[in-house]
Protein backbone atom coordinates (compact mmCIF):
# COMPACT_ATOMS: atom_id res chain seq x y z
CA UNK A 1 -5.81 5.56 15.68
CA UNK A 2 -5.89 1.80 15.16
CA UNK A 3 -3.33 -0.17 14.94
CA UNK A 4 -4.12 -3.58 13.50
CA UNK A 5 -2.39 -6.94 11.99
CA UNK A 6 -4.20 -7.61 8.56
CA UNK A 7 -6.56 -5.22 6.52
CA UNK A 8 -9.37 -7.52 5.56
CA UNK A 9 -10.00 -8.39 1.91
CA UNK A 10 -13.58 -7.16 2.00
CA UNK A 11 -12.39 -3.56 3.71
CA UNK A 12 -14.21 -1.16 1.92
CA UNK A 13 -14.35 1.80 3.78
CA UNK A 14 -12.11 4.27 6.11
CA UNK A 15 -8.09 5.45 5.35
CA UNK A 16 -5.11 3.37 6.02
CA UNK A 17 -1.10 3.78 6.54
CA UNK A 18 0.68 0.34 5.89
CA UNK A 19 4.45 0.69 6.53
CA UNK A 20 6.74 -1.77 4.37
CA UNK A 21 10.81 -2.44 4.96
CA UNK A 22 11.15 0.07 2.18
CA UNK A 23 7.87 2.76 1.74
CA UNK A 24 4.51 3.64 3.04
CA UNK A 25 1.24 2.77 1.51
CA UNK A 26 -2.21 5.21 2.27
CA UNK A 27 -4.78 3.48 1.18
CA UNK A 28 -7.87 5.20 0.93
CA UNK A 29 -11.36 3.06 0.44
CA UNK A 30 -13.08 5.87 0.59
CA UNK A 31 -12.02 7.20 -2.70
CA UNK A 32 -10.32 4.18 -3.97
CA UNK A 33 -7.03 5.53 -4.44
CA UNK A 34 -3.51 4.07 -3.40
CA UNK A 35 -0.40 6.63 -2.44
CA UNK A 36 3.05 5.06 -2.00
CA UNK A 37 5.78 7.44 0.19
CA UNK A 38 8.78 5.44 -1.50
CA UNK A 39 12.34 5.20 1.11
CA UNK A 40 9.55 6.23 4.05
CA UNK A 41 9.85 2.73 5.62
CA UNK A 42 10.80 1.18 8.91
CA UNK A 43 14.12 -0.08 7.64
CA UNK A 44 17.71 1.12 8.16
CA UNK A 45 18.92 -2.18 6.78
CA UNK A 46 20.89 -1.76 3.72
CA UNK A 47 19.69 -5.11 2.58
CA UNK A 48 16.38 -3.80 1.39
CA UNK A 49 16.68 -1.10 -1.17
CA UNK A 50 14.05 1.25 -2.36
CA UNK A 51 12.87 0.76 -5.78
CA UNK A 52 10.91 3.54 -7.84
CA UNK A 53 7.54 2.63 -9.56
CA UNK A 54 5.88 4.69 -11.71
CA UNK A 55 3.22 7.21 -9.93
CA UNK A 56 5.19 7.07 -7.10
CA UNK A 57 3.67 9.81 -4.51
CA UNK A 58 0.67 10.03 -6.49
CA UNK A 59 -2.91 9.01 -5.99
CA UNK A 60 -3.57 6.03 -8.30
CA UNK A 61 -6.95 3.72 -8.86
CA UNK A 62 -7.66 0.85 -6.02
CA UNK A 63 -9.64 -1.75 -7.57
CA UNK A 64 -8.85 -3.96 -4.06
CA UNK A 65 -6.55 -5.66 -1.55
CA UNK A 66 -5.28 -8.97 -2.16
CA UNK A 67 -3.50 -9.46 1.28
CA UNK A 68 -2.36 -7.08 3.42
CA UNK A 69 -1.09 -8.48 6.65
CA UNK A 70 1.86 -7.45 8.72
CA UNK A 71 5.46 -9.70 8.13
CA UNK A 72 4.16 -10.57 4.74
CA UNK A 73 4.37 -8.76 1.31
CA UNK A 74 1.36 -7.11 0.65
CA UNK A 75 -0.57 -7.09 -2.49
CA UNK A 76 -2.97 -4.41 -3.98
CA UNK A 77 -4.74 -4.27 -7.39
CA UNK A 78 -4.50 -1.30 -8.95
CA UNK A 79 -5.84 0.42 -12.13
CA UNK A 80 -3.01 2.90 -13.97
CA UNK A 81 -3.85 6.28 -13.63
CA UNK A 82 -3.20 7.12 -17.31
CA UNK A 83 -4.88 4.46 -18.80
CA UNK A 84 -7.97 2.82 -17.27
CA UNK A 85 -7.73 -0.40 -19.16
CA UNK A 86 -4.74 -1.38 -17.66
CA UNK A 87 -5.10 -3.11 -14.42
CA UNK A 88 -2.22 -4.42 -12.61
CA UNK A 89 -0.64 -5.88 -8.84
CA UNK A 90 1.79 -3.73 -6.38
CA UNK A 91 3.39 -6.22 -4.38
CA UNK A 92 5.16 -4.57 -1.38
CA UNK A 93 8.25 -5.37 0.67
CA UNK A 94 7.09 -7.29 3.90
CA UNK A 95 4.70 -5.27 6.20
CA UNK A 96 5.70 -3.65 9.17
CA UNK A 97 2.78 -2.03 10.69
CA UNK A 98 -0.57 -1.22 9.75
CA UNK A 99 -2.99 1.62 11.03
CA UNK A 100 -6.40 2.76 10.29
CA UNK A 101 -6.65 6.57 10.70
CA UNK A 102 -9.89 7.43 9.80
C-alpha cells in the first residue's frame, strides 16, 4: 500500500510490515499487538544472523513505538504475553523498508 521512511511515534492506528536485515515486524495499532517473522528479512549477508526471542511468530502486547525509521534499529515497547506486569524493549536489526497495509 504505502511505503514510507519512519512510523511516527504518535501512530496509533492502521497495520504495518517493517522489514529488518534479519526478520519482519507486523505491527498492528489497531489491536496493539506486535508479530515478528524471524530469518524473513532482506538480508543474504551472512554477517547478520537471526536470533530467536521468545514469542517469536506470535501476537504479543504493543504498549508503543520508540523509533521506527528505515537504516536505523528500531525500537518497540512491548508488554509479555504471559505476564502483564512485565514490560520490556525489542530492538531490531537496522530497518529496511517499511509499509502501511491497512
Amino acid at each position: 500500500m504505502a511505503s514510507t521512511q519512519e512510523i511516527d511515534v504518535d501512530t496509533a492506528e492502521g497495520v504495518w510490515t517493517v522489514v529488518t536485515r534479519t526478520s519482519t515486524y507486523l505491527l498492528d495499532f489497531d489491536e496493539m499487538t506486535l508479530l515478528r517473522a524471524p530469518g524473513v528479512g532482506s538480508s543474504e549477508d551472512e554477517n547478520w544472523a537471526v536470533s530467536e526471542l521468545r514469542r517469536d511468530s506470535e501476537d504479543i502486547p504493543l504498549l508503543g513505538v520508540k523509533s521506527c525509521r528505515v537504516g536505523e534499529s528500531a525500537q518497540f515497547w512491548v508488554r509479555a504475553a504471559d505476564d502483564p506486569d512485565v514490560r520490556t524493549w525489542r530492538i531490531t536489526t537496522p530497518v529496511v523498508s517499511i509499509e502501511r497495509i491497512s
